[in-house]
PDB file of N, CA and C in Angstrom:
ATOM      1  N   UNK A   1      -7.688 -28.373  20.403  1.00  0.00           N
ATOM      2  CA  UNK A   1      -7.778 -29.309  19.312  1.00  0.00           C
ATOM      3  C   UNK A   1      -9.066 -30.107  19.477  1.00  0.00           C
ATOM      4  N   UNK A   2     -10.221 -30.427  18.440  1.00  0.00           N
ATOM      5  CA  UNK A   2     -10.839 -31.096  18.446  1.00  0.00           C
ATOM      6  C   UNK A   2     -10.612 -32.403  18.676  1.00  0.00           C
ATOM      7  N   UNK A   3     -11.408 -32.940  19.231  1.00  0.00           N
ATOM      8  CA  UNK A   3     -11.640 -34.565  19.912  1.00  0.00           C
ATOM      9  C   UNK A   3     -12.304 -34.928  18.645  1.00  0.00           C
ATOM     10  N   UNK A   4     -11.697 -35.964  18.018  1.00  0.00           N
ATOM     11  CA  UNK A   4     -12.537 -36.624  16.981  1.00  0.00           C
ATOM     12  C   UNK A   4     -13.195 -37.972  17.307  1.00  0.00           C
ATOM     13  N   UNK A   5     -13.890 -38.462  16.714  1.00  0.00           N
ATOM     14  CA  UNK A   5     -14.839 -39.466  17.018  1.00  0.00           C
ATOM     15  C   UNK A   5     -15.744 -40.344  15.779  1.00  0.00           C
ATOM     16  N   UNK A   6     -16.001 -41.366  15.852  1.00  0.00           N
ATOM     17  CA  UNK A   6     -16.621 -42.024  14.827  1.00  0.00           C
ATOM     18  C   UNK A   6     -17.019 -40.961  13.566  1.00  0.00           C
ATOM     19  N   UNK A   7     -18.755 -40.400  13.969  1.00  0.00           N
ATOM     20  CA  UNK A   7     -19.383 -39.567  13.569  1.00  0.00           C
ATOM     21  C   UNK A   7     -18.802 -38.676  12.833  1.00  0.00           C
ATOM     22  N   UNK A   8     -17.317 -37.801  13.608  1.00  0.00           N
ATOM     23  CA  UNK A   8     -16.780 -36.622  12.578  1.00  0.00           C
ATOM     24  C   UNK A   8     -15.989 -37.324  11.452  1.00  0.00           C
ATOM     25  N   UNK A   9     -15.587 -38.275  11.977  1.00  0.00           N
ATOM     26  CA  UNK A   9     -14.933 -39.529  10.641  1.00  0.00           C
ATOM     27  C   UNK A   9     -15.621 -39.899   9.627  1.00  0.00           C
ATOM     28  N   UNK A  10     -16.727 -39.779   9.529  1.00  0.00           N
ATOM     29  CA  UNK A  10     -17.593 -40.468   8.802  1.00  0.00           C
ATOM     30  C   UNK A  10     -18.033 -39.149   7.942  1.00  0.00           C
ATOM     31  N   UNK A  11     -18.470 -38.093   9.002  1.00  0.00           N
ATOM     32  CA  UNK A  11     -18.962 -36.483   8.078  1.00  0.00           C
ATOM     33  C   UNK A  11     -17.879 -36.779   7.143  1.00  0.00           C
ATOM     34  N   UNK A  12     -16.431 -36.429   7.430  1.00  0.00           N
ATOM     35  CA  UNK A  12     -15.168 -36.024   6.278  1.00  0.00           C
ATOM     36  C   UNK A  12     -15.313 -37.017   5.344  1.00  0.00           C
ATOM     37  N   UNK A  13     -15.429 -38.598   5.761  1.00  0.00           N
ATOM     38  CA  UNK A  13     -15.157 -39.264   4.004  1.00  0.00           C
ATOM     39  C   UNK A  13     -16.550 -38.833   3.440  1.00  0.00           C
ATOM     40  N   UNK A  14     -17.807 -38.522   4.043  1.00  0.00           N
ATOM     41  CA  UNK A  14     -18.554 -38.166   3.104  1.00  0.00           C
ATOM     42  C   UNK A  14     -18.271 -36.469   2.511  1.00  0.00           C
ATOM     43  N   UNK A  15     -18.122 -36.306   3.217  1.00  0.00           N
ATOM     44  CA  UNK A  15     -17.699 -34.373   2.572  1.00  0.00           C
ATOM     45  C   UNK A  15     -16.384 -34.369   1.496  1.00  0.00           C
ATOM     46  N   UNK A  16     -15.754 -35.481   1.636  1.00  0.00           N
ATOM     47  CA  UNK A  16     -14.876 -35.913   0.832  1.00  0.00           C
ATOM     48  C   UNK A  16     -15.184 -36.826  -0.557  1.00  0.00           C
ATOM     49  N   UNK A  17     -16.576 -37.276  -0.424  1.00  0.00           N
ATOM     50  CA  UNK A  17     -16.931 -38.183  -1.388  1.00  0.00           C
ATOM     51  C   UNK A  17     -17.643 -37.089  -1.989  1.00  0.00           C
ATOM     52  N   UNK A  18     -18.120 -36.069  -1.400  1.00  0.00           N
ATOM     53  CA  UNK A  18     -19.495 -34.898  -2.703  1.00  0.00           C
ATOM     54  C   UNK A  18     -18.240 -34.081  -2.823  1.00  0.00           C
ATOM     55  N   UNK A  19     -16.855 -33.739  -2.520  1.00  0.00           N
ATOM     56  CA  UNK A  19     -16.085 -32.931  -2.718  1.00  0.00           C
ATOM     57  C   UNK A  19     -16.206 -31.506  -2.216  1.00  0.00           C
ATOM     58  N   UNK A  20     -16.600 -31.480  -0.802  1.00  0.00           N
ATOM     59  CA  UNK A  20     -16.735 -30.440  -0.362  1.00  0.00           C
ATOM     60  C   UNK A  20     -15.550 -30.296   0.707  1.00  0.00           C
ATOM     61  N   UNK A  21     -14.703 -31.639   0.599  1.00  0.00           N
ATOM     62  CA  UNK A  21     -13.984 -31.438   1.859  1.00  0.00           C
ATOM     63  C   UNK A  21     -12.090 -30.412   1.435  1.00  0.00           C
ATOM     64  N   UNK A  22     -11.346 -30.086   1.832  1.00  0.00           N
ATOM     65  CA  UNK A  22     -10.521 -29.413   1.471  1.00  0.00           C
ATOM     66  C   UNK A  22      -9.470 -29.291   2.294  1.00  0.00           C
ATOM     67  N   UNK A  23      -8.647 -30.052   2.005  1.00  0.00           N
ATOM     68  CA  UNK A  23      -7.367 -29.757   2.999  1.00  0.00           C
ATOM     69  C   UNK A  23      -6.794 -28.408   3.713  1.00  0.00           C
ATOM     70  N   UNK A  24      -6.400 -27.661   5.066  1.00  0.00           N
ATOM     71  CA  UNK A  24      -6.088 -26.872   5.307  1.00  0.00           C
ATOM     72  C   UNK A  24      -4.827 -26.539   4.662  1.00  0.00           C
ATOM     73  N   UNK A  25      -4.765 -24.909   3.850  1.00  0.00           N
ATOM     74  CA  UNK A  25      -3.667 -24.360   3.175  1.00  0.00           C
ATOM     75  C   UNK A  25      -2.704 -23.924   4.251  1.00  0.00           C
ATOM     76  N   UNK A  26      -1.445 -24.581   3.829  1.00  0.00           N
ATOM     77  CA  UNK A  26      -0.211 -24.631   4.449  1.00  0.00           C
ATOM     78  C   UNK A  26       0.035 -23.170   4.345  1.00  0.00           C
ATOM     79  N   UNK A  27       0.652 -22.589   5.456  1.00  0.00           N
ATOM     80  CA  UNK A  27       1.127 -21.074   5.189  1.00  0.00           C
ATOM     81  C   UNK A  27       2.256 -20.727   4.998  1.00  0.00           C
ATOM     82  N   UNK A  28       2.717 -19.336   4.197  1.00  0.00           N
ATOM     83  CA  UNK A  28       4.220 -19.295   3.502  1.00  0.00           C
ATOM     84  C   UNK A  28       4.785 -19.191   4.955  1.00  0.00           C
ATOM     85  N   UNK A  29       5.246 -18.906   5.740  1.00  0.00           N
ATOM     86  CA  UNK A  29       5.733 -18.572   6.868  1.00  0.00           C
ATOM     87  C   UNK A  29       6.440 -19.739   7.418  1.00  0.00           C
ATOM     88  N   UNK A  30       5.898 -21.128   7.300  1.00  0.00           N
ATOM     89  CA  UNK A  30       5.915 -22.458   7.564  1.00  0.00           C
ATOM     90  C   UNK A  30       7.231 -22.712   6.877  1.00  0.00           C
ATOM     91  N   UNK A  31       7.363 -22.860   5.762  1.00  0.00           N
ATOM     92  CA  UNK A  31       8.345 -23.090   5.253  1.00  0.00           C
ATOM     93  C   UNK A  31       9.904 -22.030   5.209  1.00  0.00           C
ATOM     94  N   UNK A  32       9.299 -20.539   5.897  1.00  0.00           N
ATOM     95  CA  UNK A  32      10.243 -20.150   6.687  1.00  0.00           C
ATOM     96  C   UNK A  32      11.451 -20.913   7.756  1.00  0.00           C
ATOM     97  N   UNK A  33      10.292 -20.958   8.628  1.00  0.00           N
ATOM     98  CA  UNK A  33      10.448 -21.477   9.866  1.00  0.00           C
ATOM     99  C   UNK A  33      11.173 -23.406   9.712  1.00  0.00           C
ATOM    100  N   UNK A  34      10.824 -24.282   8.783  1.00  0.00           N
ATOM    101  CA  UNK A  34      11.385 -25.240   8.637  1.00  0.00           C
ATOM    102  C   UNK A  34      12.486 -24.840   8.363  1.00  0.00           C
ATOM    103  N   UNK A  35      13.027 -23.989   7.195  1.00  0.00           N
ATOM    104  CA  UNK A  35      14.238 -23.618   6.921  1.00  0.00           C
ATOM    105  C   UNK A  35      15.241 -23.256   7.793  1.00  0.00           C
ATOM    106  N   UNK A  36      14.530 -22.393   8.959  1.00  0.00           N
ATOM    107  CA  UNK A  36      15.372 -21.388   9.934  1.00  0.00           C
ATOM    108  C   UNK A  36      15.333 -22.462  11.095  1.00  0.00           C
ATOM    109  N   UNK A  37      14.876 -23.863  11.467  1.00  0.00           N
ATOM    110  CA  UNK A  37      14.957 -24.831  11.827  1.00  0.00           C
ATOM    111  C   UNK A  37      16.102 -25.706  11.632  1.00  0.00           C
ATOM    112  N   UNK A  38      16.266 -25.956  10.201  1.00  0.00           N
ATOM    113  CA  UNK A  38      17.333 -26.922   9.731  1.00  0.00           C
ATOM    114  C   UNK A  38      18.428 -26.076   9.640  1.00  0.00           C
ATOM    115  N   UNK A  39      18.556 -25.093   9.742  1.00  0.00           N
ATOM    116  CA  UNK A  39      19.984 -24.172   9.867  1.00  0.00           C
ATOM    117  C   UNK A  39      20.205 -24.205  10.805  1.00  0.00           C
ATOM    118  N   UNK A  40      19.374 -24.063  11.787  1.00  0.00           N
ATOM    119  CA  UNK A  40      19.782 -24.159  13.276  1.00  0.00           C
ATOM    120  C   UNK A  40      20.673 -25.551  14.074  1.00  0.00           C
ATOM    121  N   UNK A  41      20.263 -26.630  13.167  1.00  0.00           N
ATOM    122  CA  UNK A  41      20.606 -28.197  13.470  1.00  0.00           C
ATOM    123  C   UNK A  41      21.718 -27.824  13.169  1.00  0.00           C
ATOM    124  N   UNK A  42      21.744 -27.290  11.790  1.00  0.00           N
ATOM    125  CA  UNK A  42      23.276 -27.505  10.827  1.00  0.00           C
ATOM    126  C   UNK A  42      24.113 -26.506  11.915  1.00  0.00           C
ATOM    127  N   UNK A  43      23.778 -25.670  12.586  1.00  0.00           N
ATOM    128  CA  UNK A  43      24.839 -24.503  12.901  1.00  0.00           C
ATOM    129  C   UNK A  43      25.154 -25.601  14.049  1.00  0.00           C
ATOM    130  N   UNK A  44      24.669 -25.807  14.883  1.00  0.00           N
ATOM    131  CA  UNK A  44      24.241 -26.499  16.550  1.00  0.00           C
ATOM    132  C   UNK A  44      25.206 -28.091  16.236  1.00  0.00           C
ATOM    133  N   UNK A  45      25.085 -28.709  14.801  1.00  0.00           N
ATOM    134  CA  UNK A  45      26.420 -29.928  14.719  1.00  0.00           C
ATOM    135  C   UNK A  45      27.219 -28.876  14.138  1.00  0.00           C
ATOM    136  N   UNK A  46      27.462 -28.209  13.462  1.00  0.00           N
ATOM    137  CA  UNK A  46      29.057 -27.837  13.187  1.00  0.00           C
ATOM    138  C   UNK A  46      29.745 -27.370  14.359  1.00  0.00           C
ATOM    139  N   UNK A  47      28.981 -26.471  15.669  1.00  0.00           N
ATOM    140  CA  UNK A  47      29.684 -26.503  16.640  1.00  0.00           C
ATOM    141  C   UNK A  47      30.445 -27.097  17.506  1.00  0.00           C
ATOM    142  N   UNK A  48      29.417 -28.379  17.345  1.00  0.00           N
ATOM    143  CA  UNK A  48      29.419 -29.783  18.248  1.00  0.00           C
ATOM    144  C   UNK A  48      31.017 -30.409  17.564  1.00  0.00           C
ATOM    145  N   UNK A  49      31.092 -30.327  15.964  1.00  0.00           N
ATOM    146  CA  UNK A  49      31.914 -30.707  15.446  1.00  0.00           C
ATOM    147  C   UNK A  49      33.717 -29.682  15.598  1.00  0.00           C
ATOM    148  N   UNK A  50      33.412 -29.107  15.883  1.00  0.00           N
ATOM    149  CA  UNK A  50      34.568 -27.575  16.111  1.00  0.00           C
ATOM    150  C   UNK A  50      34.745 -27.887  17.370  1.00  0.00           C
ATOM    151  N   UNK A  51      34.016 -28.028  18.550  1.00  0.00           N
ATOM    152  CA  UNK A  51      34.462 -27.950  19.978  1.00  0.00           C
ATOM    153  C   UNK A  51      34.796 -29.362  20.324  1.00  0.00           C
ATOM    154  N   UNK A  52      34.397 -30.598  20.285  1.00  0.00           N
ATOM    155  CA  UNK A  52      34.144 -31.597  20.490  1.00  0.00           C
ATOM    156  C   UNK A  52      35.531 -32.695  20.235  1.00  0.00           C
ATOM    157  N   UNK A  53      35.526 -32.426  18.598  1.00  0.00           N
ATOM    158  CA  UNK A  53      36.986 -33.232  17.709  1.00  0.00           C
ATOM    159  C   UNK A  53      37.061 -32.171  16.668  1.00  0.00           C
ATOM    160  N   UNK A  54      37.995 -30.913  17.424  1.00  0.00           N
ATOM    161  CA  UNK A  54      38.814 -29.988  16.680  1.00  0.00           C
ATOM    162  C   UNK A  54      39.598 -30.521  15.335  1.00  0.00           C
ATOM    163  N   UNK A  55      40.285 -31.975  15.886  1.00  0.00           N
ATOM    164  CA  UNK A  55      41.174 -32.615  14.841  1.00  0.00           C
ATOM    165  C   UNK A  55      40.694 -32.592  13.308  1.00  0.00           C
ATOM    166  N   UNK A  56      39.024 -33.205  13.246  1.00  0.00           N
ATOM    167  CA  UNK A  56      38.211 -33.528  12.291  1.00  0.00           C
ATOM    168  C   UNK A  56      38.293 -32.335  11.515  1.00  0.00           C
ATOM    169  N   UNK A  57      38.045 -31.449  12.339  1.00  0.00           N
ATOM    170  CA  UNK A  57      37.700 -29.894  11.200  1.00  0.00           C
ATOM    171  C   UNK A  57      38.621 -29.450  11.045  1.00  0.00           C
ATOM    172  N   UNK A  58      40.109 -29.212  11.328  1.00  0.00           N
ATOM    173  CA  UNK A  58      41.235 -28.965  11.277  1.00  0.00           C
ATOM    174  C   UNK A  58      42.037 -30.158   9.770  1.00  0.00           C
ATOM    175  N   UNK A  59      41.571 -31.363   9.936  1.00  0.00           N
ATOM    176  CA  UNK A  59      41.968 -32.110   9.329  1.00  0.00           C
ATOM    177  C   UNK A  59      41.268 -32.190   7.537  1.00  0.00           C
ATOM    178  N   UNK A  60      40.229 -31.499   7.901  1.00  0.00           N
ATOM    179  CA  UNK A  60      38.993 -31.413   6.402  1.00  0.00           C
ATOM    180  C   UNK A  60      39.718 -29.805   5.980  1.00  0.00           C
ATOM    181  N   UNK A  61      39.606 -28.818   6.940  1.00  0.00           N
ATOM    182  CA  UNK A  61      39.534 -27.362   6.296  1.00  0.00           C
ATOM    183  C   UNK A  61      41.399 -26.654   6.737  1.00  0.00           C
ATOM    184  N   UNK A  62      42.066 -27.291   7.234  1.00  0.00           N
ATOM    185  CA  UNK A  62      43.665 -26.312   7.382  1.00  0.00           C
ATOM    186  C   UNK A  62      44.159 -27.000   6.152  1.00  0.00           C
ATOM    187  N   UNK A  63      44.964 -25.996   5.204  1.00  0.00           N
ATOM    188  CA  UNK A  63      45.490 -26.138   4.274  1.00  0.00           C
ATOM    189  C   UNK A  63      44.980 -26.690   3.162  1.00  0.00           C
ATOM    190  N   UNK A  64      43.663 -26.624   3.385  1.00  0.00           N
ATOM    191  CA  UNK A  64      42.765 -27.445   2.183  1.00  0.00           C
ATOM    192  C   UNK A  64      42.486 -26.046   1.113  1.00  0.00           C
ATOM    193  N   UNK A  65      41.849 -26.807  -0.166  1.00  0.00           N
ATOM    194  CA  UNK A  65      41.320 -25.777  -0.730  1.00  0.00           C
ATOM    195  C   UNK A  65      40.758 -25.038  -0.320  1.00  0.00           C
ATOM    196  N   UNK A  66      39.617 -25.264   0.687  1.00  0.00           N
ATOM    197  CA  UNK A  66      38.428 -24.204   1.328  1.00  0.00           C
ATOM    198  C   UNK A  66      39.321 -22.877   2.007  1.00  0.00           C
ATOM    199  N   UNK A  67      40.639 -23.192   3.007  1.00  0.00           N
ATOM    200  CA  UNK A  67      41.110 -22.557   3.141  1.00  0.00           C
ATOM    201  C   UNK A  67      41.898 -21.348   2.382  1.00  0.00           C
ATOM    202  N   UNK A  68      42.326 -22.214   0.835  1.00  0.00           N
ATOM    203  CA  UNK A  68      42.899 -21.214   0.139  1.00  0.00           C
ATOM    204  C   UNK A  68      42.000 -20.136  -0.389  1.00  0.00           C
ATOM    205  N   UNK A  69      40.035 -20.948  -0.696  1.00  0.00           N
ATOM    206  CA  UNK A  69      39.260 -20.281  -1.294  1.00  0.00           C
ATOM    207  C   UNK A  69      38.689 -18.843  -0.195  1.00  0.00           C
ATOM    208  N   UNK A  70      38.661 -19.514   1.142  1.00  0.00           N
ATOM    209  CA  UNK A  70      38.232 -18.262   1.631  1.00  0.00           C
ATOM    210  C   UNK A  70      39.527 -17.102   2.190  1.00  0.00           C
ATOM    211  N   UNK A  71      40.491 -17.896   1.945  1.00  0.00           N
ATOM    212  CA  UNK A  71      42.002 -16.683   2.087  1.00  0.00           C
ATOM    213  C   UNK A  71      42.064 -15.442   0.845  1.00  0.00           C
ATOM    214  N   UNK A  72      41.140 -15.944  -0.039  1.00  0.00           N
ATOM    215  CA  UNK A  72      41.248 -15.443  -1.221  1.00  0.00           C
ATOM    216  C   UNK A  72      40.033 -14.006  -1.620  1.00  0.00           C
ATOM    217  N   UNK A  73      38.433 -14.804  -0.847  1.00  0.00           N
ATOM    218  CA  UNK A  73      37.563 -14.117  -0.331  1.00  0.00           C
ATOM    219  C   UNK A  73      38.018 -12.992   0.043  1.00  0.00           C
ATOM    220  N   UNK A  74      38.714 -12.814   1.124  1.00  0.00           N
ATOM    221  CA  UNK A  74      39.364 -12.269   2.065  1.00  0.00           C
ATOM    222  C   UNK A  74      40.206 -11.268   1.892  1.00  0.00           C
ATOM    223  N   UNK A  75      41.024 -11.269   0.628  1.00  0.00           N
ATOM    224  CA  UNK A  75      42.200 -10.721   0.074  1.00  0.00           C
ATOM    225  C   UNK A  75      40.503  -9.979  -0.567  1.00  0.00           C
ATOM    226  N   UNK A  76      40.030 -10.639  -1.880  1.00  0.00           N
ATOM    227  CA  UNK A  76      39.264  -9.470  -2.862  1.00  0.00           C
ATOM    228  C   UNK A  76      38.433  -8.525  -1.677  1.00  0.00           C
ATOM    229  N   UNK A  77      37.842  -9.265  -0.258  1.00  0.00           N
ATOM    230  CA  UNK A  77      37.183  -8.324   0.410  1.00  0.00           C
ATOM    231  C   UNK A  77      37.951  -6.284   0.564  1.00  0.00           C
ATOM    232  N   UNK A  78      39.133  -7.245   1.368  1.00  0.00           N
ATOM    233  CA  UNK A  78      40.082  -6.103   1.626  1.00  0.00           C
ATOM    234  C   UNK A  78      40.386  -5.211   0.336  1.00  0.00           C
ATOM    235  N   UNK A  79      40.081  -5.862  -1.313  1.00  0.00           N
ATOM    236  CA  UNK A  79      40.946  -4.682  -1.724  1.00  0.00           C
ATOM    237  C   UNK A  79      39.864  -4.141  -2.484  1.00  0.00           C
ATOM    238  N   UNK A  80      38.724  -4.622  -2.400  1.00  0.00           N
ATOM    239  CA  UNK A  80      37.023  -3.628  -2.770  1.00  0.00           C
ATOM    240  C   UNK A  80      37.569  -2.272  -1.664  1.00  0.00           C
ATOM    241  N   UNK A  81      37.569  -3.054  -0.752  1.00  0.00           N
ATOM    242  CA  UNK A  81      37.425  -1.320   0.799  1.00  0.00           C
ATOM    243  C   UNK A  81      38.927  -0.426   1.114  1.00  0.00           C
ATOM    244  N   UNK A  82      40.363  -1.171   0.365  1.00  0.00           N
ATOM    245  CA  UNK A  82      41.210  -0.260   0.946  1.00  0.00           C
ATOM    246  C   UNK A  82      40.986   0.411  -0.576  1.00  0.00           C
ATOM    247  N   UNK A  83      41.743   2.095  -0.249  1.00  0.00           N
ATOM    248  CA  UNK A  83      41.561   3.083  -1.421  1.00  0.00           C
ATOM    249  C   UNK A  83      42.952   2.380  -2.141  1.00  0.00           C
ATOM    250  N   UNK A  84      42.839   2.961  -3.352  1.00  0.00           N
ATOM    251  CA  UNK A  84      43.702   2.714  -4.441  1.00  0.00           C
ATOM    252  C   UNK A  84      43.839   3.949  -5.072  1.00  0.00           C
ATOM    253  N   UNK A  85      45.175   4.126  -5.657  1.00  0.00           N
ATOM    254  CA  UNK A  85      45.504   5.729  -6.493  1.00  0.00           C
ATOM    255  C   UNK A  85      45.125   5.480  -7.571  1.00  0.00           C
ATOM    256  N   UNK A  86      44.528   6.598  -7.834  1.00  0.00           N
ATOM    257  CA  UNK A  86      44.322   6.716  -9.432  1.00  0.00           C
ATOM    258  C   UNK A  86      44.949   6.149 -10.975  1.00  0.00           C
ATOM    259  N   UNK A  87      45.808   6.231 -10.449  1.00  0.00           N
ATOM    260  CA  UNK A  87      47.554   6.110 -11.727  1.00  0.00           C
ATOM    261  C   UNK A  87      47.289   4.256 -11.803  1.00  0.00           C
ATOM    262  N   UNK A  88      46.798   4.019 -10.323  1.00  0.00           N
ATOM    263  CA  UNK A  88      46.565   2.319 -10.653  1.00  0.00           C
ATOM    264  C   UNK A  88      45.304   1.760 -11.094  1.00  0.00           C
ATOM    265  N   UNK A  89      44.464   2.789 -11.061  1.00  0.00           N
ATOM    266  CA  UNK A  89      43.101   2.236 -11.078  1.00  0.00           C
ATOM    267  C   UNK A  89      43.086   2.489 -12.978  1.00  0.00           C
ATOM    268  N   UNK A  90      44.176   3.470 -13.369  1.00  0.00           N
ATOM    269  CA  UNK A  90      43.951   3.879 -14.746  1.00  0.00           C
ATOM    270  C   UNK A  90      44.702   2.421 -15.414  1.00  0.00           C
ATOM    271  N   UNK A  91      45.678   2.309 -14.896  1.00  0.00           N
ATOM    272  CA  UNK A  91      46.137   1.054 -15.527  1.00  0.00           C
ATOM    273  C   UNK A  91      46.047  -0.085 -15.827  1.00  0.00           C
ATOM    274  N   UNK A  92      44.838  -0.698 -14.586  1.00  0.00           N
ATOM    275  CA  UNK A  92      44.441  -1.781 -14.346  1.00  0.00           C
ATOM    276  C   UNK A  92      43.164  -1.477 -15.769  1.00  0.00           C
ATOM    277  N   UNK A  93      42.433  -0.724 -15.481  1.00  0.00           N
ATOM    278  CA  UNK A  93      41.579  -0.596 -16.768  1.00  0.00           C
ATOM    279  C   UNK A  93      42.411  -0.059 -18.328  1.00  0.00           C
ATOM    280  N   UNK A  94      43.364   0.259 -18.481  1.00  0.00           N
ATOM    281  CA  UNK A  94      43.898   0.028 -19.525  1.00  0.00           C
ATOM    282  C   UNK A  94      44.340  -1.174 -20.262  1.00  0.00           C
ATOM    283  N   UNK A  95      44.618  -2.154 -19.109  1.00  0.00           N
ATOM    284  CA  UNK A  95      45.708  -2.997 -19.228  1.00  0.00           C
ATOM    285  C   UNK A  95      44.412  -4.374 -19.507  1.00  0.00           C
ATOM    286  N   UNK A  96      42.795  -3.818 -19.125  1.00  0.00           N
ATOM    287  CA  UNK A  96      41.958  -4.492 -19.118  1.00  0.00           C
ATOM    288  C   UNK A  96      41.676  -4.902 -20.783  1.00  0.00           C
ATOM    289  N   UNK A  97      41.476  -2.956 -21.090  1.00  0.00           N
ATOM    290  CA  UNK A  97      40.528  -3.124 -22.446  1.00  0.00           C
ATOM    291  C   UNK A  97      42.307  -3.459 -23.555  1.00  0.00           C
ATOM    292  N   UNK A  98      43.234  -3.220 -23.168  1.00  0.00           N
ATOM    293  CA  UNK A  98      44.274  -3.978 -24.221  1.00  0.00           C
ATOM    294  C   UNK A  98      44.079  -5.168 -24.221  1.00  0.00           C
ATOM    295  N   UNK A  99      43.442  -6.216 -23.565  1.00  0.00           N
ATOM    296  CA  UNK A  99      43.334  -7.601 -23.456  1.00  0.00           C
ATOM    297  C   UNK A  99      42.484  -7.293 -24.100  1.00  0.00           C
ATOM    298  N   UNK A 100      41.384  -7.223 -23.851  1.00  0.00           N
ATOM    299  CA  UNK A 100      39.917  -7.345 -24.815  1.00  0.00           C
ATOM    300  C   UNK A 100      40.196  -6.917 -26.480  1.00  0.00           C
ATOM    301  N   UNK A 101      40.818  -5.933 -26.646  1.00  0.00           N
ATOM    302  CA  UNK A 101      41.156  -5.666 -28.131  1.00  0.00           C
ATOM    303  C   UNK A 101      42.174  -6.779 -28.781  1.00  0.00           C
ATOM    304  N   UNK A 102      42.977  -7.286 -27.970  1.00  0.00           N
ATOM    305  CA  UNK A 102      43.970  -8.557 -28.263  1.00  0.00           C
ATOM    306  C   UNK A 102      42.966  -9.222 -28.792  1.00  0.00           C
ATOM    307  N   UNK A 103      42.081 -10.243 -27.465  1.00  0.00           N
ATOM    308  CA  UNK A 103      41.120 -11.167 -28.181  1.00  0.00           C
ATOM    309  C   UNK A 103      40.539 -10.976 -28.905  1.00  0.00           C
ATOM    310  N   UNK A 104      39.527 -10.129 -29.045  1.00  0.00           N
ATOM    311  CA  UNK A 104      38.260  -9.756 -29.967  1.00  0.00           C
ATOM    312  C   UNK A 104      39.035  -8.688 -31.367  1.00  0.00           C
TER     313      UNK A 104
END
């Protein structure tokens, strides 16, 4: 890192007064790295918060909505990947477009 000093202080407000002077361009990568920074905080207290006072997170997320929302996640995950028979997959789309002709 440069040692600055009177003299280079004085070059910049003048290189700054004829407009030759130019701030160094921030790089995209930077704002990577802040990001993948502050996730890291956030992951590093929610742990702190899970191991520390179980009660707290037990007391915000058991039986709460979040719980019902990701029980639910969970259920549509499983039934994208288990197979389904045909005879149901025909019905469920029958039973789809009879709704749609109801409304519309």
């Amino acid at each position: 890192m440069e040692d600055y000093h009177r003299d280079s202080l004085r070059e910049m407000r003048r290189m700054e007064r004829e407009g030759q002077y130019r701030e160094p361009e921030r790089k995209r990568g930077s704002v990577f790295i802040t990001l993948l920074i502050i996730l890291l905080f956030l992951a590093a207290g929610g742990f702190y918060l899970k191991t520390e006072h179980p009660e707290w997170v037990d007391q915000y997320f058991t039986g709460s909505a979040v719980e019902q929302t990701l029980q639910s996640w969970k259920e549509d995950v499983a039934a994208v990947f288990s197979p389904q028979e045909d005879s149901e997959v025909k019905q469920t789309v029958d039973d789809a477009l009879a709704d749609q002709n109801e409304a519309g």
